[in-house]
C-alpha atoms as a PDB file:
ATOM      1  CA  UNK A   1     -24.880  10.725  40.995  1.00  0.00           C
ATOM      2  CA  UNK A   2     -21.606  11.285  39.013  1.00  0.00           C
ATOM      3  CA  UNK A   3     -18.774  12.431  40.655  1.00  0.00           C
ATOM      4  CA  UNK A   4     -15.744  14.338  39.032  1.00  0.00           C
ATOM      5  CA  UNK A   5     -11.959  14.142  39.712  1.00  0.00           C
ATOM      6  CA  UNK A   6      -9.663  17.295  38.818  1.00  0.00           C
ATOM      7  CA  UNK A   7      -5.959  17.286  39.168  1.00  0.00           C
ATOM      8  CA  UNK A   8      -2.994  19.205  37.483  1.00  0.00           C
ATOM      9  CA  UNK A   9      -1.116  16.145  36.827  1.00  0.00           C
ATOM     10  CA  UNK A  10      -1.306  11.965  36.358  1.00  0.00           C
ATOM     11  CA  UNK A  11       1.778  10.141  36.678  1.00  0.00           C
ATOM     12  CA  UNK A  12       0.175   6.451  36.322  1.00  0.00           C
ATOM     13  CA  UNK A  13      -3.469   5.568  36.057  1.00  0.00           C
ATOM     14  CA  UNK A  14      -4.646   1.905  37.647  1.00  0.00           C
ATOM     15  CA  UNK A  15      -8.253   1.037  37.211  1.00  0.00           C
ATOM     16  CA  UNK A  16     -11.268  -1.218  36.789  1.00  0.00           C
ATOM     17  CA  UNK A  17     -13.839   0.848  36.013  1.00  0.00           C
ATOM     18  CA  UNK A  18     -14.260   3.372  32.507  1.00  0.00           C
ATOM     19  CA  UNK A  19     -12.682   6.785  31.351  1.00  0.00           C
ATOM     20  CA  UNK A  20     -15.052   9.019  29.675  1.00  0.00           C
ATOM     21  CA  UNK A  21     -13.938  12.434  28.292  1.00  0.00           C
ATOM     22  CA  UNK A  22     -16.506  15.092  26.485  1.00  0.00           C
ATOM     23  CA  UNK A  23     -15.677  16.643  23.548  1.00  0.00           C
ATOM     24  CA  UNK A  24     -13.165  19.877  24.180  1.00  0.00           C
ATOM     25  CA  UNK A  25     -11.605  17.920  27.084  1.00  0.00           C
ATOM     26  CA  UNK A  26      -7.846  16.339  26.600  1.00  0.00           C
ATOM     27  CA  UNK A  27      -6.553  13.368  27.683  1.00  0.00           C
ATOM     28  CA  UNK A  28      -2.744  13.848  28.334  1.00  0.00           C
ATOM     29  CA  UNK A  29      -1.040  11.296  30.927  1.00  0.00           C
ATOM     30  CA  UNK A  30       3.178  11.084  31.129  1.00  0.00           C
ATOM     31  CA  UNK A  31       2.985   8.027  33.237  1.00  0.00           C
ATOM     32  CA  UNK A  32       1.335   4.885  31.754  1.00  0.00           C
ATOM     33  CA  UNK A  33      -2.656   3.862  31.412  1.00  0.00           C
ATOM     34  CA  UNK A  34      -4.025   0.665  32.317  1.00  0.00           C
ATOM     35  CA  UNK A  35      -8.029  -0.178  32.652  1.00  0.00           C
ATOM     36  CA  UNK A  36     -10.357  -3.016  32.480  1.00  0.00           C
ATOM     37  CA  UNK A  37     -12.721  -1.112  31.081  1.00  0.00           C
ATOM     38  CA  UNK A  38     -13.935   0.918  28.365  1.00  0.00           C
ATOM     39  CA  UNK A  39     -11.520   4.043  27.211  1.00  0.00           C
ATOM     40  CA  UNK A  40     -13.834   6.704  25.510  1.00  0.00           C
ATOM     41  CA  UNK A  41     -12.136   9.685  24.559  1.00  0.00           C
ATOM     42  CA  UNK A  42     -13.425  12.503  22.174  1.00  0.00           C
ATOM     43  CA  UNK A  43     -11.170  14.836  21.927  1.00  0.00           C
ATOM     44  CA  UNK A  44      -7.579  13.851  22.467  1.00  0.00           C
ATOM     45  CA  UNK A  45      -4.929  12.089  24.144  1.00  0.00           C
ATOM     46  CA  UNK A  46      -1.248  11.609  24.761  1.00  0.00           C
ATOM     47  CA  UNK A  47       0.301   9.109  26.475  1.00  0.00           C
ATOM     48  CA  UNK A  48       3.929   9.260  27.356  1.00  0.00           C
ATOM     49  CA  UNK A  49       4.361   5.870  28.762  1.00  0.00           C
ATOM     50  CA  UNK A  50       2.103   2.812  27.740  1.00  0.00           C
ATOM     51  CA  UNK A  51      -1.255   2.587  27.133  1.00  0.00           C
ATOM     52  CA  UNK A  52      -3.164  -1.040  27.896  1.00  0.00           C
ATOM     53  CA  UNK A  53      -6.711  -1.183  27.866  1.00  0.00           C
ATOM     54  CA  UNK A  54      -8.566  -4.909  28.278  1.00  0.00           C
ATOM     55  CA  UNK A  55     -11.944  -3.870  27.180  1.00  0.00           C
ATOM     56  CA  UNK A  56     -12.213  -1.233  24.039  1.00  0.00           C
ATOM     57  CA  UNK A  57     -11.078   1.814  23.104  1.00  0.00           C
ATOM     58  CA  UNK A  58     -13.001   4.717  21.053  1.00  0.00           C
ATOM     59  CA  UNK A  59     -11.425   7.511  20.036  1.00  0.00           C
ATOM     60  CA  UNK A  60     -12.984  10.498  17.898  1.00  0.00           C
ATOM     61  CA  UNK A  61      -9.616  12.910  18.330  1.00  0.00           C
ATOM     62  CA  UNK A  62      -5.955  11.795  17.777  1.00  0.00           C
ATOM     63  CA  UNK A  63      -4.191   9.723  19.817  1.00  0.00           C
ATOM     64  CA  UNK A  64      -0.376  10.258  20.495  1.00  0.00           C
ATOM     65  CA  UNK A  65       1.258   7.685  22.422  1.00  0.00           C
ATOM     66  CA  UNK A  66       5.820   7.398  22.444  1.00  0.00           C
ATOM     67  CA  UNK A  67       5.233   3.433  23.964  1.00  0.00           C
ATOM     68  CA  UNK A  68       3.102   0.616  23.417  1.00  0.00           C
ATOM     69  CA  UNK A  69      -0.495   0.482  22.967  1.00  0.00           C
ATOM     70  CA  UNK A  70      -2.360  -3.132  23.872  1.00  0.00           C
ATOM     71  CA  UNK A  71      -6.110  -3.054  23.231  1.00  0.00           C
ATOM     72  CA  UNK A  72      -7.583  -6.469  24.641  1.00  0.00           C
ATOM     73  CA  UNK A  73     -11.113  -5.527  22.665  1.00  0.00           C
ATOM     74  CA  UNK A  74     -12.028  -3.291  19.786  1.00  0.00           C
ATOM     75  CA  UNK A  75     -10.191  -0.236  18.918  1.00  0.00           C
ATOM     76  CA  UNK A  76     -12.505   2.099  16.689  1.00  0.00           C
ATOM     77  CA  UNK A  77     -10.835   5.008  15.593  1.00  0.00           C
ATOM     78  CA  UNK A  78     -12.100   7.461  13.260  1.00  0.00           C
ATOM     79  CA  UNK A  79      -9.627   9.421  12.284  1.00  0.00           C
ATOM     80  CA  UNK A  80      -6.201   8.685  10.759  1.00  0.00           C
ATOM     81  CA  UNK A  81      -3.609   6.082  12.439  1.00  0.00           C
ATOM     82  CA  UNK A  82      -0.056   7.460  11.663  1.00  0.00           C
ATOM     83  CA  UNK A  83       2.715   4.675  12.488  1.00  0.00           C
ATOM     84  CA  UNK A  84       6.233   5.725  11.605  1.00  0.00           C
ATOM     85  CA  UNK A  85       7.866   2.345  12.681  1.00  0.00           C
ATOM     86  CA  UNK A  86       5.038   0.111  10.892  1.00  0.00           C
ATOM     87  CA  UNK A  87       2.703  -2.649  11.763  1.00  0.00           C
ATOM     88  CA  UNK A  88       2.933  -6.369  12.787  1.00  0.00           C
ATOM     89  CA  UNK A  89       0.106  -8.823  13.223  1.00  0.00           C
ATOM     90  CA  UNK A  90      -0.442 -11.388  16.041  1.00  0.00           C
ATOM     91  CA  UNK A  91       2.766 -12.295  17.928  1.00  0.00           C
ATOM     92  CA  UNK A  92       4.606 -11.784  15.251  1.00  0.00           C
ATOM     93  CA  UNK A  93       7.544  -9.618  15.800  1.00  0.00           C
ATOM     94  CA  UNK A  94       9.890 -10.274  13.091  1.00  0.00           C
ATOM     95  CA  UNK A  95      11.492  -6.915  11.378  1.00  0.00           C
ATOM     96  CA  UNK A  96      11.078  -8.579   7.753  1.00  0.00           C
ATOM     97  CA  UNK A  97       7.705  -9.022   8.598  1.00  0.00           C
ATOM     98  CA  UNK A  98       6.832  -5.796   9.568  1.00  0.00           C
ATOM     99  CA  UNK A  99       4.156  -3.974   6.994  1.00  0.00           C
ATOM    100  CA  UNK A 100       5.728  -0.281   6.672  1.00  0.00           C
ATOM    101  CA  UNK A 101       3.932   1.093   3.343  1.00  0.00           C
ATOM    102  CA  UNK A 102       1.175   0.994   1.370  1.00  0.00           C
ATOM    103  CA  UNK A 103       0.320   3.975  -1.310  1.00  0.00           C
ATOM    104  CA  UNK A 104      -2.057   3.527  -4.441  1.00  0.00           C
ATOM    105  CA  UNK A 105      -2.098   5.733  -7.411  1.00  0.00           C
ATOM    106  CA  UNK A 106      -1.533   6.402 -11.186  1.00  0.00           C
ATOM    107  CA  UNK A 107       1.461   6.008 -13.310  1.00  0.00           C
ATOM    108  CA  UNK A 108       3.021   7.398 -16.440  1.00  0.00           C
ATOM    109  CA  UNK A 109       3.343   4.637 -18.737  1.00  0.00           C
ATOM    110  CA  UNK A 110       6.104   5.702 -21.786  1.00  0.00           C
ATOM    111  CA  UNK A 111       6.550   4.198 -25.149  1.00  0.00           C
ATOM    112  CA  UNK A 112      10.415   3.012 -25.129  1.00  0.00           C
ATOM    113  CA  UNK A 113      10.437   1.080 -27.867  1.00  0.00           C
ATOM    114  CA  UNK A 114       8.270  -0.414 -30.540  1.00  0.00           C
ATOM    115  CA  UNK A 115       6.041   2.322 -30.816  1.00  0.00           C
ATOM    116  CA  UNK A 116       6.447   6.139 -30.543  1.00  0.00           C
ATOM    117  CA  UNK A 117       3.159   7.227 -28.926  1.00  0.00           C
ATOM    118  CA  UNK A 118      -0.264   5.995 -26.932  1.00  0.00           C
ATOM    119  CA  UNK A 119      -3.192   7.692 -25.108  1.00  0.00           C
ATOM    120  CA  UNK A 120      -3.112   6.433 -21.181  1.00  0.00           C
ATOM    121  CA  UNK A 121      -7.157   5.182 -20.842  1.00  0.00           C
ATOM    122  CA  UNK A 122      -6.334   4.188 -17.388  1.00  0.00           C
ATOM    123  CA  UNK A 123      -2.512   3.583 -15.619  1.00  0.00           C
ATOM    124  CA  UNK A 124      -3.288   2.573 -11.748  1.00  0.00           C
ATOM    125  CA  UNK A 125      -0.875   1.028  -8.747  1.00  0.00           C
ATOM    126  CA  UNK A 126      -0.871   0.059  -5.780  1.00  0.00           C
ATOM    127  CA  UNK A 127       1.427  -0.975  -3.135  1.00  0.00           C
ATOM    128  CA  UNK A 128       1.503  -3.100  -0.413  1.00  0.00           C
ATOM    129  CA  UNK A 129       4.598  -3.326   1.632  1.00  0.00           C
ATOM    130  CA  UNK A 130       7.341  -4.441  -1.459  1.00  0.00           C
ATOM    131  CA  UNK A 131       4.368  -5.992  -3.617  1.00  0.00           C
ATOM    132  CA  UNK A 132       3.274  -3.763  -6.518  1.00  0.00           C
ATOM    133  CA  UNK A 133       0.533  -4.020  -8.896  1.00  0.00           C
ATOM    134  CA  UNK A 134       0.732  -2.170 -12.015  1.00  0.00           C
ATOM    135  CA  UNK A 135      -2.389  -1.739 -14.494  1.00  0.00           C
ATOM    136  CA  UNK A 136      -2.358   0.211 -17.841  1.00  0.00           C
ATOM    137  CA  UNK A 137      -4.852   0.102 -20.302  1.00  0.00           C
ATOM    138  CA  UNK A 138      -2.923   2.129 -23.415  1.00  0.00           C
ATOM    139  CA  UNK A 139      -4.990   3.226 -26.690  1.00  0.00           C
ATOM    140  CA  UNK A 140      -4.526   5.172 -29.974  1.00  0.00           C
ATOM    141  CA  UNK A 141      -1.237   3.410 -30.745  1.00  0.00           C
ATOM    142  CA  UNK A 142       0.949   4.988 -33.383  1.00  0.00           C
ATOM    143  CA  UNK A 143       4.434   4.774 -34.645  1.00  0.00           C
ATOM    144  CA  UNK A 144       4.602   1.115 -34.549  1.00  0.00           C
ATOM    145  CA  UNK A 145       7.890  -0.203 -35.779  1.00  0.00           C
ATOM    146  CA  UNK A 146       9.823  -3.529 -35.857  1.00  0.00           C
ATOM    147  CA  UNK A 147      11.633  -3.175 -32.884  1.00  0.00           C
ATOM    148  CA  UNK A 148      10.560  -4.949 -29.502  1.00  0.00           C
ATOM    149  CA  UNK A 149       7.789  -3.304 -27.394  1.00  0.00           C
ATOM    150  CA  UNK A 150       9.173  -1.646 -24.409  1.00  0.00           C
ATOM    151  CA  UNK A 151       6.976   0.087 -22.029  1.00  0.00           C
ATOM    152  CA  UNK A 152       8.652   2.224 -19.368  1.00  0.00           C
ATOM    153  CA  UNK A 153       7.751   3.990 -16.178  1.00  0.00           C
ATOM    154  CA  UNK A 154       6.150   1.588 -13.663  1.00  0.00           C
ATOM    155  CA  UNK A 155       5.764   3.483 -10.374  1.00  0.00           C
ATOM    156  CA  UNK A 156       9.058   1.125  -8.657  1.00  0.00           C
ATOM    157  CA  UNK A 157      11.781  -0.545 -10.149  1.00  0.00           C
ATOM    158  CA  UNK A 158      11.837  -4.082 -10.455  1.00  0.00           C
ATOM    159  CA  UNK A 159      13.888  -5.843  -7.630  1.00  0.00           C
ATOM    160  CA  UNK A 160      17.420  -6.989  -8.760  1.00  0.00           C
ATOM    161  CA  UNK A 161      16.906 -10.992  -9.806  1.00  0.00           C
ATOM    162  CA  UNK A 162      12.765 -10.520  -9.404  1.00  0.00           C
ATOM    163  CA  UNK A 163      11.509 -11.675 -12.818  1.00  0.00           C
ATOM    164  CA  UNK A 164       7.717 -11.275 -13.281  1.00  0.00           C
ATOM    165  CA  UNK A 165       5.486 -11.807 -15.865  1.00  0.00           C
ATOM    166  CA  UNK A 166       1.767 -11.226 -17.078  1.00  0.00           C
ATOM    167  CA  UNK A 167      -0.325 -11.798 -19.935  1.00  0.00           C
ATOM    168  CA  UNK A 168      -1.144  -8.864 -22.238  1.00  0.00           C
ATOM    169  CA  UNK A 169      -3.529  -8.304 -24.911  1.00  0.00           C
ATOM    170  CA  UNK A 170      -3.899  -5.566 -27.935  1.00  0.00           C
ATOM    171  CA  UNK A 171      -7.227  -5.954 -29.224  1.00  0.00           C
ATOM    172  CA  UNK A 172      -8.868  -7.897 -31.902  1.00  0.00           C
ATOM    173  CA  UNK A 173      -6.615  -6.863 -34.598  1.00  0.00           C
ATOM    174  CA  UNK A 174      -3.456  -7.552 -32.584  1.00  0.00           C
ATOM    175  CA  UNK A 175      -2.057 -10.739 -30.566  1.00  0.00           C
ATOM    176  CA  UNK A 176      -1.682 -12.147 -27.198  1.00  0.00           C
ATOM    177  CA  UNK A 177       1.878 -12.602 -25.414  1.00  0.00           C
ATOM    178  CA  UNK A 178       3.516 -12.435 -22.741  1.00  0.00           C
ATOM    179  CA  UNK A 179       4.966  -9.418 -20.396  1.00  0.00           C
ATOM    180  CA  UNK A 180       8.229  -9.312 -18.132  1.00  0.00           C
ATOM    181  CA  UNK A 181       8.964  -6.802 -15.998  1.00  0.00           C
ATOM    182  CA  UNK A 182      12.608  -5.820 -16.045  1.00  0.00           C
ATOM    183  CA  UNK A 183      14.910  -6.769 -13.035  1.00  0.00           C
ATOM    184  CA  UNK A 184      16.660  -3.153 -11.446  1.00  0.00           C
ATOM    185  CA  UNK A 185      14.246  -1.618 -13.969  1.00  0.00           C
ATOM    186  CA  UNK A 186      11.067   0.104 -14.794  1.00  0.00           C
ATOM    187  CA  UNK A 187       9.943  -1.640 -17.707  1.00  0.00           C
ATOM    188  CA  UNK A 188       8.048  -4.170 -19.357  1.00  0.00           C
ATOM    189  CA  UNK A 189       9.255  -6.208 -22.418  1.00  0.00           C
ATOM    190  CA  UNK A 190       6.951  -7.737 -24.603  1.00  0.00           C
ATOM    191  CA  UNK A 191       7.367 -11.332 -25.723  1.00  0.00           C
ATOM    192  CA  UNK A 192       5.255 -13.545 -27.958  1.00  0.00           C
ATOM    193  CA  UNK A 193       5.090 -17.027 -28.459  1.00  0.00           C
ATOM    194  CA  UNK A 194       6.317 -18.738 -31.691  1.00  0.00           C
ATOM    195  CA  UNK A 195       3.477 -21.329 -32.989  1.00  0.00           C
ATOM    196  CA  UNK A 196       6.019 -23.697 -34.482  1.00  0.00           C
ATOM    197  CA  UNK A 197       8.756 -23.981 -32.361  1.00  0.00           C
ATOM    198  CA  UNK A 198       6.511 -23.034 -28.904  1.00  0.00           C
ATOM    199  CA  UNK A 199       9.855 -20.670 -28.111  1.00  0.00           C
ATOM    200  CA  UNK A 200       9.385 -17.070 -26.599  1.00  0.00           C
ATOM    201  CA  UNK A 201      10.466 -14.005 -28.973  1.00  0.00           C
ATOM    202  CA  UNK A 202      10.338 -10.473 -29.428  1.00  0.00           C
ATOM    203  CA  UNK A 203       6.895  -9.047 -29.881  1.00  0.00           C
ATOM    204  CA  UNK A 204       7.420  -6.292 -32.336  1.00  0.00           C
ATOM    205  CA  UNK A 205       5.234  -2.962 -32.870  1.00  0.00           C
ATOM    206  CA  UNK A 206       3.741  -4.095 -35.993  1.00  0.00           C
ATOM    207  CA  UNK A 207       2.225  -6.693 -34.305  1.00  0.00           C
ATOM    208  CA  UNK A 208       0.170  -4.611 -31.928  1.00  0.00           C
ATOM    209  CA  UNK A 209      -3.797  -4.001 -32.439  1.00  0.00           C
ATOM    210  CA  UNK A 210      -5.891  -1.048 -31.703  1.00  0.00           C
ATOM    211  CA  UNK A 211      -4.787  -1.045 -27.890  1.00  0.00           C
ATOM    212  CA  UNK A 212      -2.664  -3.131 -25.064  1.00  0.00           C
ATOM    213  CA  UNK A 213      -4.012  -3.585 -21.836  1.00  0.00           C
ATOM    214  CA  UNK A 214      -1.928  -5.475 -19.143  1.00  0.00           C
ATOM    215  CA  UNK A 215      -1.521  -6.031 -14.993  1.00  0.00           C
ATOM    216  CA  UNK A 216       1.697  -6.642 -13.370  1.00  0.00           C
ATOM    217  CA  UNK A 217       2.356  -7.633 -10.445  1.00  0.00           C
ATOM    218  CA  UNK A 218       6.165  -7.393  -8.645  1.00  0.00           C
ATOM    219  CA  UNK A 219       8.538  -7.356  -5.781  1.00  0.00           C
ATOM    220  CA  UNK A 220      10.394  -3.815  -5.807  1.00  0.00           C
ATOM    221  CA  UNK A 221      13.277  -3.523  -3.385  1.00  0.00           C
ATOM    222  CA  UNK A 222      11.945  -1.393  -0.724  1.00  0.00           C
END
């Protein structure tokens, strides 16, 4: 036989048995939730206090909760979670550890220096907390000059005192070398390597082939 319960308001819920709510039907609880069970919720729910479940939670609406949430089993959501303050893992509760951002994307590489122009094949990112990788893959290069190669625009600046480098290449009639992403910058400057003396210098425009491809990876400052 199953049995319903219908009341205008829950302050706390204490059980060890399972919630079930059909689709159309909210969830919404000022007080605090804690079961043994299984949550299974539909539609949606807010919860003004804290919500602890030991078994597993499914959700198919949104979920809105102002405290803590402790699942003891699986959460399966499938939807969208939204946290504003971030996300730590284990028992880890240290703020500098906290993950707050990740995005993924294209860029706009520019030609600084060295060159005057390019056709962007492919410019991708993505960002993980302060760890960015930066792809480009640059072709139909034209205006090349003496100066240094300079390519501008990464999607973050650099992080004051955060060298990095990478390996480039720029095709078969060009060279190898070596990129460095600018500190407090968004650029990369393009170094070779000098056969005799094994010393880094300037890699110049002239010296690029049909293309330069390169990956960069960095610590911006936020």
């Amino acid at each position: 036989m199953t049995s319903k319960i219908k009341v205008d308001t829950i302050e706390n819920v204490a059980g060890s048995g399972n919630v079930s709510l059909g689709s159309g039907h909210n969830l919404v609880v000022p007080g605090n939730i804690t079961g043994q069970g299984t949550a299974a919720i539909t539609s949606n729910a807010t919860v003004g206090g804290t919500l602890g479940v030991t078994g597993n939670t499914t959700m198919g609406g949104t979920a809105a909760i102002t405290g803590n949430s402790t699942v003891g089993g699986t959460l399966g959501v499938t939807g969208k979670i939204t946290s504003t303050a971030g996300i730590t893992f284990g028992s880890d509760t240290a703020a500098a550890n906290v993950l707050d951002d990740y995005e993924e994307g294209n860029w706009t590489p520019t030609a600084d220096q060295g060159l005057s122009s390019f056709t962007i094949t492919s410019a991708k990112y993505a960002k993980v907390g302060r760890f960015v990788f930066a792809q480009c893959f640059l072709s139909s290069l034209s205006g090349k000059d003496s100066n240094q190669v300079k390519i501008g625009g990464l999607p973050f600046n650099v992080e004051s005192n955060a060298y990095n480098s990478c390996i480039f290449e720029s095709g078969s009639s060009g060279d190898f070398g070596l990129g460095r992403g600018q500190p407090d910058a968004a650029v990369v400057h393009l170094f070779k390597f000098n056969n005799s003396s094994h010393h880094r210098e300037n890699f110049d425009g002239n010296s690029l082939g049909s293309h330069l491809i390169f990956g960069l990876g960095y610590v911006t400052a936020s």
